[in-house]
Structures are given as structure tokens and as C-alpha cells.
Protein backbone atom coordinates (compact mmCIF):
# COMPACT_ATOMS: atom_id res chain seq x y z
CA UNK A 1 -53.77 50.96 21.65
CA UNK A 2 -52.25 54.00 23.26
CA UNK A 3 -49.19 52.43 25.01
CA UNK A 4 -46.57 50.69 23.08
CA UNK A 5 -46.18 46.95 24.94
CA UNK A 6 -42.51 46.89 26.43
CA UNK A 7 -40.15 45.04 23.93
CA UNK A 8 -38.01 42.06 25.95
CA UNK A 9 -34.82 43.20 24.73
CA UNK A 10 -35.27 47.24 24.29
CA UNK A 11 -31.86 48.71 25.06
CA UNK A 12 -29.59 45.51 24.76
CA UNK A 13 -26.76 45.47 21.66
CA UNK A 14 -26.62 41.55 20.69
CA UNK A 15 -24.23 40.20 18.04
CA UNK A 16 -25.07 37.46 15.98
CA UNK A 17 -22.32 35.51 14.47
CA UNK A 18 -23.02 32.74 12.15
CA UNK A 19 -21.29 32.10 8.68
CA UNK A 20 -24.76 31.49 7.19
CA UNK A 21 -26.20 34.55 6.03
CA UNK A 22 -29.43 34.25 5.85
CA UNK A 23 -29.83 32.81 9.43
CA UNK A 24 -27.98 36.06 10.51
CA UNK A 25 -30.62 38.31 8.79
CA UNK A 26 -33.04 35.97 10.56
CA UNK A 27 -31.62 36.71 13.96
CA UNK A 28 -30.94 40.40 13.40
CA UNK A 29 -35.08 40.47 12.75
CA UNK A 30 -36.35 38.74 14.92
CA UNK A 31 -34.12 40.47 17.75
CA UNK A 32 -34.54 44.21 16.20
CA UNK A 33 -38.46 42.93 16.43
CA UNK A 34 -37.64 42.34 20.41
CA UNK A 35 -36.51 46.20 20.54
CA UNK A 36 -32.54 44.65 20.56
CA UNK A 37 -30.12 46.70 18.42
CA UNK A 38 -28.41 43.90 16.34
CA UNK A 39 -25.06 43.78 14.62
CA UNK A 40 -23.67 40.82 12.71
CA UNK A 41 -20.17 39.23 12.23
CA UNK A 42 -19.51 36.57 9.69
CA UNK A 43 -16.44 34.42 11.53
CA UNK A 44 -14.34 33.42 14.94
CA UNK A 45 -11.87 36.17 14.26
CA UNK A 46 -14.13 39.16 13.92
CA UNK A 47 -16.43 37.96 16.64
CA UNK A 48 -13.46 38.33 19.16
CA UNK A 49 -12.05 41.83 17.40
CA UNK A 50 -16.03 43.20 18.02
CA UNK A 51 -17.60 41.79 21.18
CA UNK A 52 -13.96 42.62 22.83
CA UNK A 53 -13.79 45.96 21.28
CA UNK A 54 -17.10 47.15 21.73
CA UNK A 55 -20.04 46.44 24.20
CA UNK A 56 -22.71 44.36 23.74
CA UNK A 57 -25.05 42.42 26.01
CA UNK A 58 -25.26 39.09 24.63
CA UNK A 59 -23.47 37.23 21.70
CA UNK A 60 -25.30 34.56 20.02
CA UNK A 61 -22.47 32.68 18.39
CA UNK A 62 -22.34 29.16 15.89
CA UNK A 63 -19.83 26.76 16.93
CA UNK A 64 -19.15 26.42 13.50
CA UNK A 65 -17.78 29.38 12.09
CA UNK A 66 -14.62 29.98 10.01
CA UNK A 67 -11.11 30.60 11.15
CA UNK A 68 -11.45 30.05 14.84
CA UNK A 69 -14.66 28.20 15.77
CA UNK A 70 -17.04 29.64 18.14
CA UNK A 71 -15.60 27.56 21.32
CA UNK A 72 -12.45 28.78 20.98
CA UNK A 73 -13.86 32.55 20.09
CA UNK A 74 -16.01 32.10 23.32
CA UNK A 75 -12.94 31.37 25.55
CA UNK A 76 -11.29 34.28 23.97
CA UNK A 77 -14.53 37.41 24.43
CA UNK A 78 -15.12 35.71 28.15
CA UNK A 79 -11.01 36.34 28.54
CA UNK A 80 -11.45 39.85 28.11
CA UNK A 81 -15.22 40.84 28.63
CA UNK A 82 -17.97 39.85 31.17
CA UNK A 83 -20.72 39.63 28.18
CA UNK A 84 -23.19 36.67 28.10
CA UNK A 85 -22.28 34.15 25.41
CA UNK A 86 -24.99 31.81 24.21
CA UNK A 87 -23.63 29.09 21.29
CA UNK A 88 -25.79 28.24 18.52
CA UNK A 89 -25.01 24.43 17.14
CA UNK A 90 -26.21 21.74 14.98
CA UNK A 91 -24.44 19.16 17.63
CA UNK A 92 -27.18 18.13 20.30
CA UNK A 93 -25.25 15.81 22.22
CA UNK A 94 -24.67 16.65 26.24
CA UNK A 95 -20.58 16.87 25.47
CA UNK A 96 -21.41 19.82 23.24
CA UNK A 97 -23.66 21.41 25.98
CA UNK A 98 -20.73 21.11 27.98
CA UNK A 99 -17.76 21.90 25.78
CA UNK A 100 -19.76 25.50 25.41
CA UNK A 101 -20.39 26.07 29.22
CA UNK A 102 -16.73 25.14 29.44
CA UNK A 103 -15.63 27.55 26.95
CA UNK A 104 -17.73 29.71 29.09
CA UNK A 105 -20.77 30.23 27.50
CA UNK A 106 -23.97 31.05 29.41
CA UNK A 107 -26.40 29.04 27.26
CA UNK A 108 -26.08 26.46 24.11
CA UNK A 109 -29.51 26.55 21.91
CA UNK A 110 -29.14 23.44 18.98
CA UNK A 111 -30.21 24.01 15.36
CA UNK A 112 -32.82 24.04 14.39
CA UNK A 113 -34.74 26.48 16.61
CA UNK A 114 -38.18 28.38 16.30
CA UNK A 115 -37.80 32.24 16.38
CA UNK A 116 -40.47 32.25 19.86
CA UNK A 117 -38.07 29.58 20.86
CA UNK A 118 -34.90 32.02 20.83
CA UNK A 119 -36.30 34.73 22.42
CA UNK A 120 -38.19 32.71 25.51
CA UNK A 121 -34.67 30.94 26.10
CA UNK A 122 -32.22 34.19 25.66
CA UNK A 123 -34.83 36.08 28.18
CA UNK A 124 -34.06 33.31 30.90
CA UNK A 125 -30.68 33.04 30.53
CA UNK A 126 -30.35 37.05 31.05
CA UNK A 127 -32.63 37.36 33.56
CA UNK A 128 -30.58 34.68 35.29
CA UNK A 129 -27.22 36.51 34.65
CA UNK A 130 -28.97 39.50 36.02
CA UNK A 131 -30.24 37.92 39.40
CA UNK A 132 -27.77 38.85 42.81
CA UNK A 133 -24.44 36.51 42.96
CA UNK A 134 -24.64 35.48 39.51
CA UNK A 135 -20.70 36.37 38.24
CA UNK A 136 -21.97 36.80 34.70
CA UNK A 137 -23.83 39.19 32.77
């Protein structure tokens, strides 16, 4: 093959935050695998210091991180930056789906989740926050 097939997320910076470290190094290849440069943060209070400080694209984020969980962390990166926010949870129920999109996340993907299953959903919910009159992005 002559021409390399066009990677989904090729020039996007996603950061991963989950306290679980080998679902982080899960994420981070997979993503890198989808052309995405990938950096990782560990708990609520770095996620806000990073995706605030610096840009990226998308953060995947657990609800359930340590010191501030990622609900609260989402209200706080949406506060200051217009980044799309997509909350990773073990919680399925619909009140958890909508305590994320309330907390102004963009998408809410339960635990478990296949790798394929991560990618087809993130590429939706950016190419929605990319169509005309969306307000996020």
C-alpha cells in the first residue's frame, strides 16, 4: 500500500483522566493508534490545572477520580474552556447520563467499553460538535 489510510483522530490532543492506570495506558494506545496525541492525568485536580491550561480537543474523563470527581472537574474545564468533555463511568443509570450532560459534558460512555466502541462513539460526538450552530467543540 502506497498511501497511508487517514487516522480518525490525526491532529487532535485528547486527555485521558482515570485513576486506574492501566485503563489510561489503554486509552493513550488505542487513541495514539487513531493518530491522537494523548496525555494522561491521574485525578479531578490536575485534570482542571491541564485541560484549562493547555489545549486539547477532547477530555475523556472517569467520574470517579480522586480529590474532585470528574462532574465537578467537568463543570470547572467547561467554566473556562470550550473543549469537548466526554465522562467515562461504571454508573449506567439515565440520572448519570444526565448529571454529566449537566455538568456539561458532550458525551457519557459506561464501563466497560470495547476499544472499536470508543473510537466509533468519540468520532460522532466530534463530528457533531463540529457541525454549524453547535456551541461546543
Amino acid at each position: 500500500m502506497t498511501a497511508e489510510t487517514p487516522r480518525p483522530f490525526s491532529g487532535r490532543r485528547i486527555l485521558v483522566v482515570d485513576d486506574t492506570e492501566e485503563l489510561s495506558d489503554i486509552l493513550r494506545f488505542v487513541l495514539a493508534r487513531e493518530g491522537a496525541e494523548v496525555d494522561v492525568a491521574a485525578d479531578g485536580h490536575t485534570a482542571v490545572q491541564r485541560a484549562t491550561e493547555e489545549p486539547f480537543d477532547v477530555v475523556l474523563m472517569d467520574v470517579g477520580l480522586p480529590g474532585i470527581d470528574g462532574l465537578e472537574a467537568c463543570r470547572r474545564i467547561t467554566a473556562v474552556r470550550d473543549v469537548t468533555v466526554v465522562m467515562l463511568s461504571a454508573r449506567h443509570a439515565a440520572a448519570d447520563r444526565e448529571a454529566g450532560a449537566a455538568a456539561g459534558a458532550a458525551g457519557y460512555l459506561p464501563k466497560p467499553f470495547a476499544p472499536r466502541t470508543l473510537v466509533a462513539e468519540l468520532r460522532e460526538i466530534l463530528a457533531a460538535a463540529e457541525r454549524p450552530g453547535h456551541g461546543g467543540g
